[in-house]
C-alpha atoms as a PDB file:
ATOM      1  CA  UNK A   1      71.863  29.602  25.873  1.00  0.00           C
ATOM      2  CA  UNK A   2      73.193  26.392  27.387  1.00  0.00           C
ATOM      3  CA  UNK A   3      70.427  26.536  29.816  1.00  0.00           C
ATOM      4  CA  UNK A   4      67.810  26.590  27.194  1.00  0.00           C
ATOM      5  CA  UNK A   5      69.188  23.543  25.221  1.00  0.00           C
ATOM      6  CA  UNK A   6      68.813  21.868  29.010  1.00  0.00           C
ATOM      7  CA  UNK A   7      65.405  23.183  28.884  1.00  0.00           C
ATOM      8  CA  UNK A   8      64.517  21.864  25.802  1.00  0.00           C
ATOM      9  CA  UNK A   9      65.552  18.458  26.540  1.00  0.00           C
ATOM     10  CA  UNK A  10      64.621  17.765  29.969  1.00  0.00           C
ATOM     11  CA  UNK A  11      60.847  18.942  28.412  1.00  0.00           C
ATOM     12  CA  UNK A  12      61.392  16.738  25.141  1.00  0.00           C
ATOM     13  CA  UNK A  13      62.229  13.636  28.197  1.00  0.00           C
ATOM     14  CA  UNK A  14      59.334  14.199  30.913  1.00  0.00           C
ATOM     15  CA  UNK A  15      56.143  15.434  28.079  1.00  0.00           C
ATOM     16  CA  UNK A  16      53.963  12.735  27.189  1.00  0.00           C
ATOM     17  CA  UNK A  17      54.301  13.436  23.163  1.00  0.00           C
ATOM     18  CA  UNK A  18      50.882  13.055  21.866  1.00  0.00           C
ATOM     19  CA  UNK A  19      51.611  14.148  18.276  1.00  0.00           C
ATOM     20  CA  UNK A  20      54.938  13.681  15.977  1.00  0.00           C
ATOM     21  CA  UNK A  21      55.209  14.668  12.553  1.00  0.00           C
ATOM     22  CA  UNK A  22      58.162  14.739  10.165  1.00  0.00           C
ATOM     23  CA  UNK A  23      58.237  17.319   7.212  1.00  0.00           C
ATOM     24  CA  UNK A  24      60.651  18.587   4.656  1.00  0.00           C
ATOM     25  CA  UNK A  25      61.236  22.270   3.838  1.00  0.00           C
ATOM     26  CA  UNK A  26      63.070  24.523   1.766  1.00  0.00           C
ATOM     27  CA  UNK A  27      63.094  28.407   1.361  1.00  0.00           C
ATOM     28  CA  UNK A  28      65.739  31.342   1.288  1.00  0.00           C
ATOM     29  CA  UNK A  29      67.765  32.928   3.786  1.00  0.00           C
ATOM     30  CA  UNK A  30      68.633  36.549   2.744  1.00  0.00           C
ATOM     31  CA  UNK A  31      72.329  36.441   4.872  1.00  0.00           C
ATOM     32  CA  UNK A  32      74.402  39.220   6.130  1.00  0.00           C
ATOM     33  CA  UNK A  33      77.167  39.205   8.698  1.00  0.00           C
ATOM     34  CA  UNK A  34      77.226  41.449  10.981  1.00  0.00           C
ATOM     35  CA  UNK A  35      80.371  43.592  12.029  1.00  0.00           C
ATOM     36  CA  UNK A  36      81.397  46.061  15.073  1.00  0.00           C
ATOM     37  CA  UNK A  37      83.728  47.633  12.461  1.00  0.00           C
ATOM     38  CA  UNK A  38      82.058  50.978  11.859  1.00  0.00           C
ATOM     39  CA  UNK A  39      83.735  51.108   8.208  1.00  0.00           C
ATOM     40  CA  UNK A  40      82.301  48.045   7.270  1.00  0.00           C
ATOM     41  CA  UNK A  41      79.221  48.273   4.279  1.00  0.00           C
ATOM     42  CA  UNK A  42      78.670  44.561   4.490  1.00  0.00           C
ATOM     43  CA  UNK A  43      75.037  43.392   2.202  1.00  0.00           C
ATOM     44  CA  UNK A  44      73.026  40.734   2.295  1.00  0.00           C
ATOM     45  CA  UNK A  45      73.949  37.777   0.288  1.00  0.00           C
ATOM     46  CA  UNK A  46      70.586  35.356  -0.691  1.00  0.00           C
ATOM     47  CA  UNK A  47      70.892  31.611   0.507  1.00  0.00           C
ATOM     48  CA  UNK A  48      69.431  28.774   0.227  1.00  0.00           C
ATOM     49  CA  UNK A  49      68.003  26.261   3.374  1.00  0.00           C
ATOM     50  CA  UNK A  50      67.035  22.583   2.842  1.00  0.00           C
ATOM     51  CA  UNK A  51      66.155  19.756   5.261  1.00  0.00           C
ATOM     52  CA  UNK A  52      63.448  18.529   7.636  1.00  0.00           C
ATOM     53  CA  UNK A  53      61.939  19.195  10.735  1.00  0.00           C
ATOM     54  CA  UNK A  54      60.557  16.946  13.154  1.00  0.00           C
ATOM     55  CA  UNK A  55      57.636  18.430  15.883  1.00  0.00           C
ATOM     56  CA  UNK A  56      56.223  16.707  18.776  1.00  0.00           C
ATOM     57  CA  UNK A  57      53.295  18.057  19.856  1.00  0.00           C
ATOM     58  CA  UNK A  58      53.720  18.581  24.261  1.00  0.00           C
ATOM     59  CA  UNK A  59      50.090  20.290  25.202  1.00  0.00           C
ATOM     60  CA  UNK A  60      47.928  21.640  22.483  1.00  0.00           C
ATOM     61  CA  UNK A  61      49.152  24.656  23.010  1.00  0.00           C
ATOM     62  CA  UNK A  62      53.005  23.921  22.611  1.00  0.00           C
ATOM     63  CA  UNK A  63      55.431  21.516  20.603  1.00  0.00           C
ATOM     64  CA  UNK A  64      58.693  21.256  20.370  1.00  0.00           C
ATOM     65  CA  UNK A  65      60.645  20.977  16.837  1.00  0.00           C
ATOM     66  CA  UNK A  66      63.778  20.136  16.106  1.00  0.00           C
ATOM     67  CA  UNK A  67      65.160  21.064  12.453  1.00  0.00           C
ATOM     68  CA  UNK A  68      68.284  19.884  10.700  1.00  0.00           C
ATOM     69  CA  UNK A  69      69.106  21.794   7.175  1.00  0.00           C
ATOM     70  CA  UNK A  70      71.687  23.119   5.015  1.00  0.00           C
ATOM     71  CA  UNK A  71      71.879  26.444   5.523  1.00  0.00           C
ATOM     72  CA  UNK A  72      74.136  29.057   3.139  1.00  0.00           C
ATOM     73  CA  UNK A  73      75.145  32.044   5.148  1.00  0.00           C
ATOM     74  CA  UNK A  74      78.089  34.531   4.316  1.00  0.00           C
ATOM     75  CA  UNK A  75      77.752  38.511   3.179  1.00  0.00           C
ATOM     76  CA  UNK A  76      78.816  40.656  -0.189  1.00  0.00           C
ATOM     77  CA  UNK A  77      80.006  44.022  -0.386  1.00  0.00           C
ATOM     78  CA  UNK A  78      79.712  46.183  -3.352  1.00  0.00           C
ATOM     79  CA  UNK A  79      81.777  49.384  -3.968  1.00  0.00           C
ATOM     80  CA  UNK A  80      81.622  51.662  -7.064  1.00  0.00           C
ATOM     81  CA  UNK A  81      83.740  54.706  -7.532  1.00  0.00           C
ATOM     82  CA  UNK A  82      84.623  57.092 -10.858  1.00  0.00           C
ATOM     83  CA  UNK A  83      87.421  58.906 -11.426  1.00  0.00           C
ATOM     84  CA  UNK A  84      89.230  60.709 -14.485  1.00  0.00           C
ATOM     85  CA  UNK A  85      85.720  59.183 -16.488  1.00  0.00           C
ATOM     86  CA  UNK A  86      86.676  55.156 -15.034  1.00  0.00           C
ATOM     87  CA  UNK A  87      84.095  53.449 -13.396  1.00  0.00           C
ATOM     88  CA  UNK A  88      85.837  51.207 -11.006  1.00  0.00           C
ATOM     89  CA  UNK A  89      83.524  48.191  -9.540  1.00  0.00           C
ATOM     90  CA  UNK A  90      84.438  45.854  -7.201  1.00  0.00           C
ATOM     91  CA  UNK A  91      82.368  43.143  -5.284  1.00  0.00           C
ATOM     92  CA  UNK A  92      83.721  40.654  -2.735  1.00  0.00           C
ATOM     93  CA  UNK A  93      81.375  37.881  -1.875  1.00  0.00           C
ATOM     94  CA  UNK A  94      82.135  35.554   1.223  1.00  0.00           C
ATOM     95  CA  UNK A  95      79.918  32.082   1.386  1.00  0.00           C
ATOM     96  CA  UNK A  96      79.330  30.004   4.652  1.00  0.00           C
ATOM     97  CA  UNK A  97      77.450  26.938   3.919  1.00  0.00           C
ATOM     98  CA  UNK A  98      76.544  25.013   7.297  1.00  0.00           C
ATOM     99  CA  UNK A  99      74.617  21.996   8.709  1.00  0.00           C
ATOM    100  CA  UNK A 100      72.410  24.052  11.265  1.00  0.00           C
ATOM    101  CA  UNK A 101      70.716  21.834  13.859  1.00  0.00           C
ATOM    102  CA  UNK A 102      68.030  24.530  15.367  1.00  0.00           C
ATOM    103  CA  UNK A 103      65.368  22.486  18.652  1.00  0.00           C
ATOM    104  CA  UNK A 104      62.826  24.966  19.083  1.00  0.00           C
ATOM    105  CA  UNK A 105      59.438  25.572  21.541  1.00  0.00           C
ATOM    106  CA  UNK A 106      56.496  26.851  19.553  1.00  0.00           C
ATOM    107  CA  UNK A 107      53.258  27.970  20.742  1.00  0.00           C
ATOM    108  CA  UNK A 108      50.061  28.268  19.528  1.00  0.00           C
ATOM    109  CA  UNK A 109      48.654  31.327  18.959  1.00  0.00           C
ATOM    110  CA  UNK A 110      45.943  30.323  16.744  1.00  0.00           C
ATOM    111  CA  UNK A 111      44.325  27.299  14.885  1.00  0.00           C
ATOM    112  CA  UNK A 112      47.172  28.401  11.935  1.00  0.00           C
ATOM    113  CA  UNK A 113      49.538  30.351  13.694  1.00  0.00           C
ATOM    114  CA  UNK A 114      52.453  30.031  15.615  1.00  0.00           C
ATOM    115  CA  UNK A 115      55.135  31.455  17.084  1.00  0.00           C
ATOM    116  CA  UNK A 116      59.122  30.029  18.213  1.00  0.00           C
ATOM    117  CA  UNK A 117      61.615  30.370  19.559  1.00  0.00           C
ATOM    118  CA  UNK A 118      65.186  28.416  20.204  1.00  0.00           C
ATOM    119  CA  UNK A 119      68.477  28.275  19.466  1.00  0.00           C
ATOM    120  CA  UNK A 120      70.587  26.885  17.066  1.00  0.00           C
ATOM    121  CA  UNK A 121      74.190  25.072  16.355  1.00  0.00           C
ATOM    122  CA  UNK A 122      75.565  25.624  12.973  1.00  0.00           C
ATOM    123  CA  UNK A 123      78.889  23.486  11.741  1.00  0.00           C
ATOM    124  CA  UNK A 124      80.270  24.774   8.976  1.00  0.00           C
ATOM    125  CA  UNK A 125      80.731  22.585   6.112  1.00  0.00           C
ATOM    126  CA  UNK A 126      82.303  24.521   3.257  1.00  0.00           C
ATOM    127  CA  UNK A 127      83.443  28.070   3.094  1.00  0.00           C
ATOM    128  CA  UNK A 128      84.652  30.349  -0.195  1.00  0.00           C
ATOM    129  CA  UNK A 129      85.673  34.256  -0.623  1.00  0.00           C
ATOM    130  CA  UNK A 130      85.102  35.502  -4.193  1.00  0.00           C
ATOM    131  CA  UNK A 131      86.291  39.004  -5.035  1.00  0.00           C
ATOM    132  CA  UNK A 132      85.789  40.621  -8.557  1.00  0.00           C
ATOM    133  CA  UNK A 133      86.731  44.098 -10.068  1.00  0.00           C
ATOM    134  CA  UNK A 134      86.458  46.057 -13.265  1.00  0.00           C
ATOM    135  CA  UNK A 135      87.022  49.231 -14.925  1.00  0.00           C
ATOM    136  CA  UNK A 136      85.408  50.792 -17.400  1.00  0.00           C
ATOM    137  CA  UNK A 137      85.510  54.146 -19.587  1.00  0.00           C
ATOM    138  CA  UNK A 138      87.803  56.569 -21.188  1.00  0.00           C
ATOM    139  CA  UNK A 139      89.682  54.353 -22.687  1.00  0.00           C
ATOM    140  CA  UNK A 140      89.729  51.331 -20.121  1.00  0.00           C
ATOM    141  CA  UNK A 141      87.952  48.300 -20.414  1.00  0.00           C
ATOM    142  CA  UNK A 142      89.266  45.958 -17.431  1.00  0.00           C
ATOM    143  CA  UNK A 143      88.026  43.304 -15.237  1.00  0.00           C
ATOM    144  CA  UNK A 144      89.325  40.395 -12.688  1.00  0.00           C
ATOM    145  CA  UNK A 145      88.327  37.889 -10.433  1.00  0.00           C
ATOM    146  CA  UNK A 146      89.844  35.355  -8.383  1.00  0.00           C
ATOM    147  CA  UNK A 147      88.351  32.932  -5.173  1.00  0.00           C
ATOM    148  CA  UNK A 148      89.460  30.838  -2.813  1.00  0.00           C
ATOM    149  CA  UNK A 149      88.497  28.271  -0.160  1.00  0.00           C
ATOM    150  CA  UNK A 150      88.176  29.569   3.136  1.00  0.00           C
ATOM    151  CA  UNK A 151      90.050  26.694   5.933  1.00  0.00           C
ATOM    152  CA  UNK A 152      88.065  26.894   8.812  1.00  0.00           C
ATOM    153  CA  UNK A 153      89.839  26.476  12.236  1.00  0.00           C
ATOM    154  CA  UNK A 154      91.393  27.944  15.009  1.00  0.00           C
ATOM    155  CA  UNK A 155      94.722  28.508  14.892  1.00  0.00           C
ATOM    156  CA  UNK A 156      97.399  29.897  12.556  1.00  0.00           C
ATOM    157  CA  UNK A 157      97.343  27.272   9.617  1.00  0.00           C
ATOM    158  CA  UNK A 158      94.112  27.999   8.881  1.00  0.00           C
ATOM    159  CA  UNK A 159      91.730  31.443   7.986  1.00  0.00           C
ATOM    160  CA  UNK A 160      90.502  32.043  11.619  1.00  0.00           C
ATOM    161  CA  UNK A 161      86.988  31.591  10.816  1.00  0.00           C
ATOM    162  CA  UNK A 162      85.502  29.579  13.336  1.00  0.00           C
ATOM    163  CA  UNK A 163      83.982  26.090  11.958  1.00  0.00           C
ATOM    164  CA  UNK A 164      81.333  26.191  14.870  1.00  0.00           C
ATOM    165  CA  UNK A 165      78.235  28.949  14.827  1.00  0.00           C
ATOM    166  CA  UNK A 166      75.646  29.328  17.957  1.00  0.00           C
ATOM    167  CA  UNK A 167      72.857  31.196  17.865  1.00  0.00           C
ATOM    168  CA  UNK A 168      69.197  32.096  18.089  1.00  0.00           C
ATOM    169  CA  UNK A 169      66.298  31.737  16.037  1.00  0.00           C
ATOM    170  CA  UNK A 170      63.214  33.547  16.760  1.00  0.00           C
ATOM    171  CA  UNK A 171      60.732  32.853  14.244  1.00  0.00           C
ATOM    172  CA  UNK A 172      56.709  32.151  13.545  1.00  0.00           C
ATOM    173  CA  UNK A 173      54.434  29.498  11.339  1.00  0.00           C
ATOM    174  CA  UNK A 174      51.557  29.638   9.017  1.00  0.00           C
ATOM    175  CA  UNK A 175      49.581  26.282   8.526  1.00  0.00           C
ATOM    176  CA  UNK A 176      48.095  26.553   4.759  1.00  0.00           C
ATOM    177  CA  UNK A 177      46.652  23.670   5.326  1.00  0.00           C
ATOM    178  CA  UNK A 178      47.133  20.056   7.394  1.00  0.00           C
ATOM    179  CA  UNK A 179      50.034  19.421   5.053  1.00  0.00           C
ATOM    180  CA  UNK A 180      51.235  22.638   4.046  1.00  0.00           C
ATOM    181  CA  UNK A 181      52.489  25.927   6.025  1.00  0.00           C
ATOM    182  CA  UNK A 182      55.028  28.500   5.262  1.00  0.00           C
ATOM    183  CA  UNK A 183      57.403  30.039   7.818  1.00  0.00           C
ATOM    184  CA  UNK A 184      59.372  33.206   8.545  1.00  0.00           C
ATOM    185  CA  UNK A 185      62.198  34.116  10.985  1.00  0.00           C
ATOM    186  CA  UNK A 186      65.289  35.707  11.922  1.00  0.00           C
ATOM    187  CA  UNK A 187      68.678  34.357  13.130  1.00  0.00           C
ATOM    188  CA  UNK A 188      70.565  35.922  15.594  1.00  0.00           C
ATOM    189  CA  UNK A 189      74.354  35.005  15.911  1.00  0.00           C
ATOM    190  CA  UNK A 190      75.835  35.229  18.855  1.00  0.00           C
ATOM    191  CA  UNK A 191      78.981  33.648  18.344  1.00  0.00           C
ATOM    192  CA  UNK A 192      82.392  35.860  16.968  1.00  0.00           C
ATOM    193  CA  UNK A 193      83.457  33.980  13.774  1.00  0.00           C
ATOM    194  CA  UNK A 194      86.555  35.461  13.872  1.00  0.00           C
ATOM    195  CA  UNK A 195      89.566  33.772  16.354  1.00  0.00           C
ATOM    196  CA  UNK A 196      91.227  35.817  18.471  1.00  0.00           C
ATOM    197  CA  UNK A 197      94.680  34.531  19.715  1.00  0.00           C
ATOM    198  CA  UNK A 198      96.243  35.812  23.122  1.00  0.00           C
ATOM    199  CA  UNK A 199      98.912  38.224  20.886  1.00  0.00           C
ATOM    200  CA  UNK A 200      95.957  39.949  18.967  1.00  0.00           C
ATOM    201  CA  UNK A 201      93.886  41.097  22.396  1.00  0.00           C
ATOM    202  CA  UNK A 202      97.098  41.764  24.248  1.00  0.00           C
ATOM    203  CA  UNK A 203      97.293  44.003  20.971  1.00  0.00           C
ATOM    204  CA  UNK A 204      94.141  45.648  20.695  1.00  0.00           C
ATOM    205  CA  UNK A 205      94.376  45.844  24.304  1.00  0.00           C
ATOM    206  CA  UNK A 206      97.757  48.227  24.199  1.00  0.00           C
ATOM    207  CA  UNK A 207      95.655  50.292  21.416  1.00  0.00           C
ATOM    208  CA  UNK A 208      92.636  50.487  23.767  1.00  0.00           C
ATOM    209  CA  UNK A 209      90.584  49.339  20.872  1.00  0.00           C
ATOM    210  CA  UNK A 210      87.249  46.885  20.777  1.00  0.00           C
ATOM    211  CA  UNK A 211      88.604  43.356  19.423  1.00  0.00           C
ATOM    212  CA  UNK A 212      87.594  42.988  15.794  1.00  0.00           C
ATOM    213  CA  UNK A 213      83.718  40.700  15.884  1.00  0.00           C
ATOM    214  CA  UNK A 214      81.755  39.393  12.335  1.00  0.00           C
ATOM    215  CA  UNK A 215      78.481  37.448  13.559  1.00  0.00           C
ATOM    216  CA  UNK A 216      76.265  36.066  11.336  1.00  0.00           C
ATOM    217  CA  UNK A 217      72.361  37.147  10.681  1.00  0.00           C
ATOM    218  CA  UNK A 218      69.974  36.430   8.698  1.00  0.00           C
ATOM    219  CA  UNK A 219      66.192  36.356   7.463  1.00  0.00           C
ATOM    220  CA  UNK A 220      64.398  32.757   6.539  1.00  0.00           C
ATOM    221  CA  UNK A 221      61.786  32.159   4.446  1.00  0.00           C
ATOM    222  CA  UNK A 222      61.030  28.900   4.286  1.00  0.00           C
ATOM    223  CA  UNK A 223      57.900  26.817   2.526  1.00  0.00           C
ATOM    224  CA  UNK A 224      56.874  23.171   4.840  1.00  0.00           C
ATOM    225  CA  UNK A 225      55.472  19.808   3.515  1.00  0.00           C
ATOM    226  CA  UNK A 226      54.514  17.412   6.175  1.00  0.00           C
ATOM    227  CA  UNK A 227      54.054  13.766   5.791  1.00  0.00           C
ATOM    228  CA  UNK A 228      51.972  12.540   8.743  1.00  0.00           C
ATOM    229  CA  UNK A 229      52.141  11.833  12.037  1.00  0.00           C
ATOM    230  CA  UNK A 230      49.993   9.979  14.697  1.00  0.00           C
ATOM    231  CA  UNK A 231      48.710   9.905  18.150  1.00  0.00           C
END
């Protein structure tokens, strides 16, 4: 992945740019994180993404974008049970919300379509894990909830949620128009949100177990407004 951020830049530094155009664009990202835990019944959590994007056309077949939005990310997990006629609920919601810098190639695959592809660097901004429960029935009418920041960092004063995401985006474009296009896409993690000290593998390691791994994923839709460019 390094090597394709050294890609991208050594093309955005010897292309003649013959087109440039700034636009603004907002959509959804329908979020999940994604878990080697077998055990785990993660769901998606809906997001929102907001920013701009910046493309300089290289040939007229290929341009190269770079994007800079707030992105929320994160997962919730539902569980209902009943027992003795009490229906126990419980949800637990965790929220990532990031400033995701994503340089991208696209190519053209038609006068209106488009496809990319690229990576991404996501820094996480804020961070919050909401769980809430009830119980109904027979008799019981109960319910709780309670959240809490999440402190991003890597160490033991702190959640062990990495503040740094890296990634891929893989993604195409639909020009509506010369000012208007929607867009569609999935993000691949590839980064382990979760630190790992030396005492936790040398632990999993004398279990002969995988080390624990949440990634984050998720599907964009996103809606594009351009204001101009020029040659």
């Amino acid at each position: 992945m390094k090597k394709l951020f050294t890609i991208l830049t050594v093309i955005a530094l010897t292309t003649t740019v013959s087109y440039a155009q700034f636009s603004a664009k907002a959509g959804l990202n329908m979020a999940n994180i994604v878990s080697n835990d077998n055990d785990s019944e993660n769901g998606m959590k809906l997001g929102m993404i907001i920013g701009g994007n910046y493309a300089m056309e290289l040939s007229d077949a290929m341009s190269l974008d770079v994007s800079l939005t707030f992105k929320q990310s994160g997962t919730k997990e539902s569980d209902e049970e009943t027992s003795g006629g009490v229906t126990m609920k419980s949800t637990q919601t965790i929220a990532l919300n990031y400033l995701d810098v994503s340089p991208s190639l696209s190519f053209n695959v038609s006068d209106a379509m488009s496809l990319s592809v690229g990576p991404y660097v996501a820094f996480a901004l804020s961070g919050n894990l909401k769980w809430e429960y009830s119980a109904e029935g027979n008799g019981v009418d109960e319910s709780e909830s309670d959240s809490e920041a999440i402190d991003f960092g890597d160490g033991d004063d702190d959640d062990g949620i990495k503040a740094m995401d890296f990634g891929l985006n893989i993604g195409a474009s639909y020009s509506i128009n010369d000012a208007m296009s929607v867009s569609a896409g999935y993000a691949l993690g590839l980064t382990n949100l979760m630190y790992i000290d030396d005492d936790m593998k040398d632990a999993y390691d004398a279990m002969d177990e995988d080390l624990p791994s949440i990634k984050n994923s998720g599907i964009f839709l996103t809606f594009g407004y351009s204001f101009g460019g020029g040659y």
